[in-house]
N, C-alpha and C. Protein backbone atom coordinates (compact mmCIF):
# COMPACT_ATOMS: atom_id res chain seq x y z
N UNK A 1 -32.79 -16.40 -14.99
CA UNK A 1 -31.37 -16.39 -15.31
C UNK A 1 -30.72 -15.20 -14.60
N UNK A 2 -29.40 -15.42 -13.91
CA UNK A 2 -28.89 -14.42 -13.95
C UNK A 2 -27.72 -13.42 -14.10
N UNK A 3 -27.72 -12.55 -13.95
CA UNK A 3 -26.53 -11.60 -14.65
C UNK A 3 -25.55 -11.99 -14.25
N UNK A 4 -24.57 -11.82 -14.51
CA UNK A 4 -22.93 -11.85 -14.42
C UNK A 4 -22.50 -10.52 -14.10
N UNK A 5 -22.11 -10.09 -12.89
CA UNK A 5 -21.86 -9.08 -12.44
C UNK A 5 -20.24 -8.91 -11.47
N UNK A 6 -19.56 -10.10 -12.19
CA UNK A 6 -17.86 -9.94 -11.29
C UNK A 6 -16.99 -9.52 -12.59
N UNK A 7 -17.98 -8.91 -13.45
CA UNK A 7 -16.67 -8.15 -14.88
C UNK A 7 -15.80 -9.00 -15.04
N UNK A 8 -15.98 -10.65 -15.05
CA UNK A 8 -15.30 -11.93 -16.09
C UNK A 8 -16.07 -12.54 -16.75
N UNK A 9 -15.51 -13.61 -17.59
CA UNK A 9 -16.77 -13.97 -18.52
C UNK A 9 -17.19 -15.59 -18.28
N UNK A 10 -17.80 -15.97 -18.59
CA UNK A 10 -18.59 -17.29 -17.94
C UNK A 10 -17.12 -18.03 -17.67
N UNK A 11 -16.80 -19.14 -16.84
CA UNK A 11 -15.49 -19.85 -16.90
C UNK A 11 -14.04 -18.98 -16.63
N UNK A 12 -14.05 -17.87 -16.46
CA UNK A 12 -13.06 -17.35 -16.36
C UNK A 12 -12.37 -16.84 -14.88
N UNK A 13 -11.50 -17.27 -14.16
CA UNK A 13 -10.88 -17.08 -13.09
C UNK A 13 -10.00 -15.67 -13.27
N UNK A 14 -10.37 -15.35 -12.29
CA UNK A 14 -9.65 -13.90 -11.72
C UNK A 14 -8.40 -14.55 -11.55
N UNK A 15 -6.93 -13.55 -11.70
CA UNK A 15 -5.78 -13.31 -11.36
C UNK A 15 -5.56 -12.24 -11.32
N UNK A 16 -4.97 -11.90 -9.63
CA UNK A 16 -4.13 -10.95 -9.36
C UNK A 16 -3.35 -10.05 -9.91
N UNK A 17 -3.18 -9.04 -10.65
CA UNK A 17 -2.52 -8.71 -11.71
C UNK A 17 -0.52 -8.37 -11.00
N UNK A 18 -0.20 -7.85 -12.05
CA UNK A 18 1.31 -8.10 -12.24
C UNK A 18 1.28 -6.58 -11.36
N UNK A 19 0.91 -5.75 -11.03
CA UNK A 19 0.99 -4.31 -10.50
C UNK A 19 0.71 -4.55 -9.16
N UNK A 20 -0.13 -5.17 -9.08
CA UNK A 20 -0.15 -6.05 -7.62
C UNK A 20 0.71 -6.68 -6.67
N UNK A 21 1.03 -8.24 -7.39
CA UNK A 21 1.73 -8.96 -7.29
C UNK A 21 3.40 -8.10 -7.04
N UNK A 22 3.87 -7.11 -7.59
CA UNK A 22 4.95 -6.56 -7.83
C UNK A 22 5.13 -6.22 -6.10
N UNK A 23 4.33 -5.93 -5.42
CA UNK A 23 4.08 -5.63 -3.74
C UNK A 23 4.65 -6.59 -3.16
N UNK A 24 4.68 -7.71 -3.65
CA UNK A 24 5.34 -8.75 -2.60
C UNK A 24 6.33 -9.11 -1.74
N UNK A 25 7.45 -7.78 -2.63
CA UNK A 25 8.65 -7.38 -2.12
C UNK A 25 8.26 -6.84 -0.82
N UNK A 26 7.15 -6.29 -0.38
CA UNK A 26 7.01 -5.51 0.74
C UNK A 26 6.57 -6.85 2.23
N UNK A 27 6.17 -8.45 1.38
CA UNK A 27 5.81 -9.18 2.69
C UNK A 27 6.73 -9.50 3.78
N UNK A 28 6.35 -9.20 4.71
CA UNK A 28 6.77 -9.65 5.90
C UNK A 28 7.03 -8.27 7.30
N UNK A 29 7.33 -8.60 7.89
CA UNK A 29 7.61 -7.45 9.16
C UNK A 29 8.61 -6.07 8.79
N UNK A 30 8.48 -4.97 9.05
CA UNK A 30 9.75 -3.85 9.12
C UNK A 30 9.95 -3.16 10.61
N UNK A 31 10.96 -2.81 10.56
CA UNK A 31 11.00 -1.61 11.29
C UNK A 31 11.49 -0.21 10.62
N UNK A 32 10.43 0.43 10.93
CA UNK A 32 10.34 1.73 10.33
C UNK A 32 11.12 3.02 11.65
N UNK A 33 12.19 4.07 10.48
CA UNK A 33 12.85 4.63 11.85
C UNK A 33 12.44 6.34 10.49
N UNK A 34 13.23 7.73 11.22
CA UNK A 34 12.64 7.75 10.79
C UNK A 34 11.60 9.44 10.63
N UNK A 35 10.78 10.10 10.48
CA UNK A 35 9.63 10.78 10.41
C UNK A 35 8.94 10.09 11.24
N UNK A 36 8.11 8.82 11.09
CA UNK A 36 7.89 7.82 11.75
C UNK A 36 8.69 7.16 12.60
N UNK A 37 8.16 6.23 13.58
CA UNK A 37 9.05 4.99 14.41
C UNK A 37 8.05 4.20 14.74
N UNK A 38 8.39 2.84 14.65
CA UNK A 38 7.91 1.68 15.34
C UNK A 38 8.10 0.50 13.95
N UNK A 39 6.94 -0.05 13.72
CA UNK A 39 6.76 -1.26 13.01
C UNK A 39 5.80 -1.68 12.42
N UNK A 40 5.70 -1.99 10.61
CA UNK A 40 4.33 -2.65 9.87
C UNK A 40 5.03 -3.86 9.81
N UNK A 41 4.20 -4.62 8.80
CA UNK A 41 4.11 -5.99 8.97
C UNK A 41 2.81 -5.98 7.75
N UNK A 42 3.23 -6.65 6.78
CA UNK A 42 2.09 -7.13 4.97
C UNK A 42 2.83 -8.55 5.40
N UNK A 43 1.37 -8.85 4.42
CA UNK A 43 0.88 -10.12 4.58
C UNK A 43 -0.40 -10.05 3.56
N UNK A 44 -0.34 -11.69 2.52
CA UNK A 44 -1.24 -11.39 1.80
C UNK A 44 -3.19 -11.98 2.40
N UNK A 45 -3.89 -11.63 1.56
CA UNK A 45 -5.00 -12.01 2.03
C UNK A 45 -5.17 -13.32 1.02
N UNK A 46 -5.78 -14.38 1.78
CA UNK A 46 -6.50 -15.53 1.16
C UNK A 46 -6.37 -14.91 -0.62
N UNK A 47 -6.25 -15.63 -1.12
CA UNK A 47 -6.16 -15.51 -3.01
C UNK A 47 -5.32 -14.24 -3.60
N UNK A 48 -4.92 -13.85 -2.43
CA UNK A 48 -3.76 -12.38 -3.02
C UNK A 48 -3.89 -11.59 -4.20
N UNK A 49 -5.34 -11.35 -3.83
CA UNK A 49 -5.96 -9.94 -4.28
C UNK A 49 -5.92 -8.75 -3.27
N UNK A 50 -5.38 -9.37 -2.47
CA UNK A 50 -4.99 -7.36 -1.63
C UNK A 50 -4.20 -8.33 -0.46
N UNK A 51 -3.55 -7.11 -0.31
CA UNK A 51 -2.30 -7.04 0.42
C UNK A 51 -2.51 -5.92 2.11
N UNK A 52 -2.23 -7.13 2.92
CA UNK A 52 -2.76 -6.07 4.47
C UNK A 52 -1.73 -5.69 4.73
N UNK A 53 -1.53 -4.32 5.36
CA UNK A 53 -0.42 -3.93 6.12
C UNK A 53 -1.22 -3.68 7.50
N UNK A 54 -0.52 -4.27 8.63
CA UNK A 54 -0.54 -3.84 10.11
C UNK A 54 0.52 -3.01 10.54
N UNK A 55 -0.20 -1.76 10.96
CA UNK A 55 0.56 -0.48 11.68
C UNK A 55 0.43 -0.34 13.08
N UNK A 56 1.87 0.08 13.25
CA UNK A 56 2.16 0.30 14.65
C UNK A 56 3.16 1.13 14.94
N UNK A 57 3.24 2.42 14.51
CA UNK A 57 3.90 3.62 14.58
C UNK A 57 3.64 4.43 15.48
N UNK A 58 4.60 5.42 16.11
CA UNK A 58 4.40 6.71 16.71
C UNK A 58 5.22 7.76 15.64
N UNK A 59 3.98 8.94 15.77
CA UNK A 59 4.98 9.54 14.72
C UNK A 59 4.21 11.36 15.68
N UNK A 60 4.84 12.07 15.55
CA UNK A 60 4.87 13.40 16.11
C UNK A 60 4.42 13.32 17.31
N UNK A 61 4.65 12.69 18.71
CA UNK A 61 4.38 11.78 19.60
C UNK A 61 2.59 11.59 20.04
N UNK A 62 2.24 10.65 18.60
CA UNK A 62 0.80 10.26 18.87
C UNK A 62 0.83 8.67 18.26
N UNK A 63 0.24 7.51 18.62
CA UNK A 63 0.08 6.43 18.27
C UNK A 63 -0.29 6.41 17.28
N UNK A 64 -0.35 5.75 16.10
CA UNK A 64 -0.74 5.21 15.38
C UNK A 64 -1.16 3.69 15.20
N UNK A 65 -1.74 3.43 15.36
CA UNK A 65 -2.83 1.46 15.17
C UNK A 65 -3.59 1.65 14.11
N UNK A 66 -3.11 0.70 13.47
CA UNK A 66 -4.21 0.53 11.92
C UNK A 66 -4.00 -0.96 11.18
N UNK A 67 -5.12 -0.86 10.12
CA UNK A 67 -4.70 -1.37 9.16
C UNK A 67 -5.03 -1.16 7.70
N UNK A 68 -4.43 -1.35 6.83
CA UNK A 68 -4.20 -0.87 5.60
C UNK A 68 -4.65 -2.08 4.21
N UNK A 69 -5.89 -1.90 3.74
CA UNK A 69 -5.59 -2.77 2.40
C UNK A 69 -5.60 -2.34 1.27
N UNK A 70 -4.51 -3.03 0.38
CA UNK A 70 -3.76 -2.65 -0.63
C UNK A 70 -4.72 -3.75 -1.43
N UNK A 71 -4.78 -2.72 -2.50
CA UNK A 71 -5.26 -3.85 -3.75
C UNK A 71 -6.39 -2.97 -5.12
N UNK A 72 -6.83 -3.98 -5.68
CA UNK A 72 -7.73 -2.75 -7.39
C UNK A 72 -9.10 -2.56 -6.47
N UNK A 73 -9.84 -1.82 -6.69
CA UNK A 73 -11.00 -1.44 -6.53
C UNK A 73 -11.47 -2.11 -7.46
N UNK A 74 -12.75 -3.20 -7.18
CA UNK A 74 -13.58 -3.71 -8.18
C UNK A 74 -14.72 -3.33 -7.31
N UNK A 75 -15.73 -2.55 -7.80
CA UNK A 75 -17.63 -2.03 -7.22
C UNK A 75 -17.94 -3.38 -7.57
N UNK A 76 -18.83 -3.95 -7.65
CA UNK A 76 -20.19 -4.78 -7.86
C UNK A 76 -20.63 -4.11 -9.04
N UNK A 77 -20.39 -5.03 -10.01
CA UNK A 77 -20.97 -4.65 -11.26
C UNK A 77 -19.51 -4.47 -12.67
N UNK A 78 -18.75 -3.51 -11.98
CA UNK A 78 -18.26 -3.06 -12.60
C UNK A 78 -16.97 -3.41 -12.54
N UNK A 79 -15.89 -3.05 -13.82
CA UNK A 79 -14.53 -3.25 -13.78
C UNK A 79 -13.50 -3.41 -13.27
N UNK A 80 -12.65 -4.18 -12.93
CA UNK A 80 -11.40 -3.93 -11.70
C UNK A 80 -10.69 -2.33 -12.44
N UNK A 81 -10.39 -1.78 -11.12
CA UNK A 81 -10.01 -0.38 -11.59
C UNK A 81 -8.21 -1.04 -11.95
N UNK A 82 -7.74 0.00 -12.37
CA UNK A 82 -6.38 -0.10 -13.08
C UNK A 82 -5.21 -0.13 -12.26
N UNK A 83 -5.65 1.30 -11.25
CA UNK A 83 -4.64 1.75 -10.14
C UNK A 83 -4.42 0.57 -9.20
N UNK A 84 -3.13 0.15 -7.86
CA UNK A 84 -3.11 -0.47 -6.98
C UNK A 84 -3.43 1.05 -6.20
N UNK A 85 -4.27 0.41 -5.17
CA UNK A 85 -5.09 1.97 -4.38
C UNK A 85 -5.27 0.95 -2.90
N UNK A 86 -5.27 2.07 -1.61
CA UNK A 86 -5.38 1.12 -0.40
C UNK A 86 -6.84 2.36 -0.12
N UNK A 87 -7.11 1.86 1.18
CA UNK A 87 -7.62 2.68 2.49
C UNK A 87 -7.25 2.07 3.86
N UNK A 88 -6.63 3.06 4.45
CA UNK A 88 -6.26 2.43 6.01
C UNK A 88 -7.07 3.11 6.70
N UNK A 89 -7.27 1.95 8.14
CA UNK A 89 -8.54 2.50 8.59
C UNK A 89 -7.40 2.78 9.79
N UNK A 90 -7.58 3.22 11.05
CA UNK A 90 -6.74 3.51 12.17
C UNK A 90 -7.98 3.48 13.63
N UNK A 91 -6.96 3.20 14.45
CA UNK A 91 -8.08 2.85 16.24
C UNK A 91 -8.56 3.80 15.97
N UNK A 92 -8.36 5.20 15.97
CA UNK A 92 -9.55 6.45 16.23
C UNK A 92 -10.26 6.71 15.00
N UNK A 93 -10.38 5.77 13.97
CA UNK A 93 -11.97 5.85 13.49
C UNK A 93 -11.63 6.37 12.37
N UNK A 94 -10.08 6.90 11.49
CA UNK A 94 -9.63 7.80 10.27
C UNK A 94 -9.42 7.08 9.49
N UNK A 95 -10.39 7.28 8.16
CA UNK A 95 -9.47 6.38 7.06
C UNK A 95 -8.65 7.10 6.40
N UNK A 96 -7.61 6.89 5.65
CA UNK A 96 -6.99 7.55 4.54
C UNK A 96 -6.82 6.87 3.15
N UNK A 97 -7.05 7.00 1.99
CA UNK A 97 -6.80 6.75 0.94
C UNK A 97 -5.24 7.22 0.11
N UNK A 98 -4.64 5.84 -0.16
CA UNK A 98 -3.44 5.90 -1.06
C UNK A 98 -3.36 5.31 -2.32
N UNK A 99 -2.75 5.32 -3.07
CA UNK A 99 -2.34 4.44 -4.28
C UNK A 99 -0.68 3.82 -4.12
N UNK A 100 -1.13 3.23 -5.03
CA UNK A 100 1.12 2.43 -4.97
C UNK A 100 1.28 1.87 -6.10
N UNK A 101 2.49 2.07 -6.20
CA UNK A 101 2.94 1.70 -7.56
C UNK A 101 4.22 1.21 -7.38
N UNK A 102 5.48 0.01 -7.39
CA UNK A 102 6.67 -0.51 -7.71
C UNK A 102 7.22 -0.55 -8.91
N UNK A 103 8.06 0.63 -9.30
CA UNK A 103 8.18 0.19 -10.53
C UNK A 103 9.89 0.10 -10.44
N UNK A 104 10.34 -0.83 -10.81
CA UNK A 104 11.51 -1.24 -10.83
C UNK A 104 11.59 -1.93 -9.50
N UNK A 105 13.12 -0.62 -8.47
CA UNK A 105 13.31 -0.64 -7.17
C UNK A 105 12.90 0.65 -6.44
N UNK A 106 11.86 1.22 -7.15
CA UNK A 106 10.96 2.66 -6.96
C UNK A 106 10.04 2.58 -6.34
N UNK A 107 9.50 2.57 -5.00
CA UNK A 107 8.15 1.95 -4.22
C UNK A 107 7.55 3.68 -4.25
N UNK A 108 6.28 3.94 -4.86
CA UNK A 108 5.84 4.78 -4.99
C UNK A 108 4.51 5.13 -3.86
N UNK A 109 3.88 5.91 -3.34
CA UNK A 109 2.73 5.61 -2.37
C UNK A 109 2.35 6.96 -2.39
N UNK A 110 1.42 7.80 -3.14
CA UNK A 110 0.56 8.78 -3.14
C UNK A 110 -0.33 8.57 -2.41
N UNK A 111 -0.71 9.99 -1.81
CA UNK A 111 -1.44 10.60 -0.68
C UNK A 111 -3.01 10.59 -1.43
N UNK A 112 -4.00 9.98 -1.79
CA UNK A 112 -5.01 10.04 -2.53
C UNK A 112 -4.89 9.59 -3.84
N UNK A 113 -5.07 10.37 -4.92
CA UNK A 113 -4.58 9.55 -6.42
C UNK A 113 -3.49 9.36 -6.69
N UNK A 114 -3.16 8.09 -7.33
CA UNK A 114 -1.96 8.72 -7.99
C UNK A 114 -1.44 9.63 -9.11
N UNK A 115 -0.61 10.46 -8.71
CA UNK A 115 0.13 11.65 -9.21
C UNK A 115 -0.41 13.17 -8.29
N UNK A 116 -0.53 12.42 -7.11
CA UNK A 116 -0.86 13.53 -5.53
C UNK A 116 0.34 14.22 -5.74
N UNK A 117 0.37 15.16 -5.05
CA UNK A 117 1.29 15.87 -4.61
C UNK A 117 2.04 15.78 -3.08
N UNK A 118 1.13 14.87 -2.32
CA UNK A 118 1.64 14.07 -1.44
C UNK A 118 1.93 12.84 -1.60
N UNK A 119 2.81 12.19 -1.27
CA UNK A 119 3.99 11.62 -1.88
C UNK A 119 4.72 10.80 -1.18
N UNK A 120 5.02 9.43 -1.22
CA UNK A 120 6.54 8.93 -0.52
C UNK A 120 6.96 7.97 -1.80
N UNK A 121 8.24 8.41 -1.89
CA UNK A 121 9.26 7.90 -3.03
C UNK A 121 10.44 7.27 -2.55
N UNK A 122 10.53 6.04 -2.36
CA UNK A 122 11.82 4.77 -1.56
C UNK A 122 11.79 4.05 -2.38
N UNK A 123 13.06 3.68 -2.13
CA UNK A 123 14.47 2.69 -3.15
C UNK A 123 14.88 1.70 -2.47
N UNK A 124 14.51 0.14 -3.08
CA UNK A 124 14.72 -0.95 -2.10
C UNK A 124 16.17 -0.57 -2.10
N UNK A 125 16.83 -1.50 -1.43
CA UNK A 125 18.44 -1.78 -1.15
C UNK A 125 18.52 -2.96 -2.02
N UNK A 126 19.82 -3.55 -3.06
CA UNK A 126 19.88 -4.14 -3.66
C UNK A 126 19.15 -5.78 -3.34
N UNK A 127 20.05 -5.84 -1.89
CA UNK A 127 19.60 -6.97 -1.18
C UNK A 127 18.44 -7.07 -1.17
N UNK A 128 17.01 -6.12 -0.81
CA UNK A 128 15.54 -6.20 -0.30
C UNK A 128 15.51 -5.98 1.26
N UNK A 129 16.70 -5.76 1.60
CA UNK A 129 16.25 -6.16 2.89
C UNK A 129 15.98 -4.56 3.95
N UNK A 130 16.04 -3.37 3.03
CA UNK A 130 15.28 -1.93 2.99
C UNK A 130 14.76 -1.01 2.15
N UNK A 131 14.33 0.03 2.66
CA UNK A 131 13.69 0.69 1.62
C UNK A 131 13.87 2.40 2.08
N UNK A 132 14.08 2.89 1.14
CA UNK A 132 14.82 4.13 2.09
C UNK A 132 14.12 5.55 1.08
N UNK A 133 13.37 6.21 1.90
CA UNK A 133 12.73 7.02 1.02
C UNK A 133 12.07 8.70 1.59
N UNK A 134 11.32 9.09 1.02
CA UNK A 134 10.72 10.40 1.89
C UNK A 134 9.74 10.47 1.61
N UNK A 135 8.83 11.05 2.22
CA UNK A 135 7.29 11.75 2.21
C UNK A 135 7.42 13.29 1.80
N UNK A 136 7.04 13.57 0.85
CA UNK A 136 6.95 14.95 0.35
C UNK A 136 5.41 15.23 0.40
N UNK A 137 5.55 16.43 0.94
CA UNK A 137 4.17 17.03 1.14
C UNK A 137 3.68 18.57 0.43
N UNK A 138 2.68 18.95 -0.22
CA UNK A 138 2.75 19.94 -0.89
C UNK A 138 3.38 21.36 0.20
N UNK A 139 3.78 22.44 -0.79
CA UNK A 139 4.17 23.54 0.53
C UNK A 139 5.48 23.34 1.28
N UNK A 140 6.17 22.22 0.78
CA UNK A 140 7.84 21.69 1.15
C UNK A 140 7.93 20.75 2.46
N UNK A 141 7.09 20.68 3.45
CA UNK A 141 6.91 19.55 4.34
C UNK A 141 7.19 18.00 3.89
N UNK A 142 7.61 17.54 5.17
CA UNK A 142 7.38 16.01 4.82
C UNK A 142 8.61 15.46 5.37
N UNK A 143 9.09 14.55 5.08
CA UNK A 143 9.77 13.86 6.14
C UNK A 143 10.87 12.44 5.49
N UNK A 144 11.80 11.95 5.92
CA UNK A 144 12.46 11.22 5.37
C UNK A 144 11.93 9.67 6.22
N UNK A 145 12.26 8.48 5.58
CA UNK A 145 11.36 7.01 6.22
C UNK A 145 12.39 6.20 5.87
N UNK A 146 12.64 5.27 6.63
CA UNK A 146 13.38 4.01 6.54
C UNK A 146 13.16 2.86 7.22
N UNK A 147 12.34 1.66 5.84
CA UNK A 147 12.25 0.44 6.67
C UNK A 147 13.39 -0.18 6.46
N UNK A 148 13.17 -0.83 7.69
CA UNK A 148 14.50 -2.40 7.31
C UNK A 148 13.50 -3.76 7.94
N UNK A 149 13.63 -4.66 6.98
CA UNK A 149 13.34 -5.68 7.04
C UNK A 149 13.79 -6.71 8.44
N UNK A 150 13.26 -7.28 9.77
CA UNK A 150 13.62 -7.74 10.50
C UNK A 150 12.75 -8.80 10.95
């Protein structure tokens, strides 16, 4: 016999949770101006349990190429974690770890856990069709960001 190790119970289908799902506002292409410049682009994955972002920024004049997935941490074995948490990987080989959170028209995106001290805090536009926010960095750095939807 064997174990049950996807933390559901016999018959029971996974769903995407509502902290998740709340990201959706973010599908489709931007252009990002800016701290940054260029263009992402989310899009969900097969069963929309994580959410890809494709990067294509220049930002302090160095490329940026990546990609980014958004979604819970579930190990093998064990619990879906609580947080929405990414890791983007980038062409030269760097990952970085974020978290995110939407709450309202509040798009939240900590630099490691959430409640980092690195930080970007943006406010859709009523319409959806931007998001207008800053990167705060500990030590007073950081930078102001604006996608628009195109």
């Amino acid at each position: 016999m064997t174990e049950n190790t996807n933390g559901y119970g016999p018959g029971e289908q996974p769903e995407p949770t509502a902290a998740l799902r709340a990201l959706d506002r973010l599908v489709g292409s931007w252009k990002v101006t800016g701290g940054a410049e260029g263009t992402v682009r989310y899009e969900w994955m097969d069963g929309g349990f994580f959410l890809l972002q494709h990067v294509e920024l220049t930002q302090y004049g160095q490329q940026i190429k990546g990609l980014e997935v958004i979604g819970h941490l579930h190990p093998f074995g064990e619990p879906v974690g609580a947080d929405v948490v990414s890791r983007f990987y980038d062409a030269l080989g760097n990952t970085f770890d974020y978290a995110y959170e939407l709450d309202g028209d509040t798009l939240w995106i900590w630099a490691g856990a959430k409640g980092s001290p690195a930080y970007y805090r943006g406010t859709f536009a009523a319409d959806g069709r931007s998001v207008t926010g800053e990167w705060t960095y500990p030590g007073g750095g950081g930078y102001e960001s604006t996608m628009t939807r195109i």
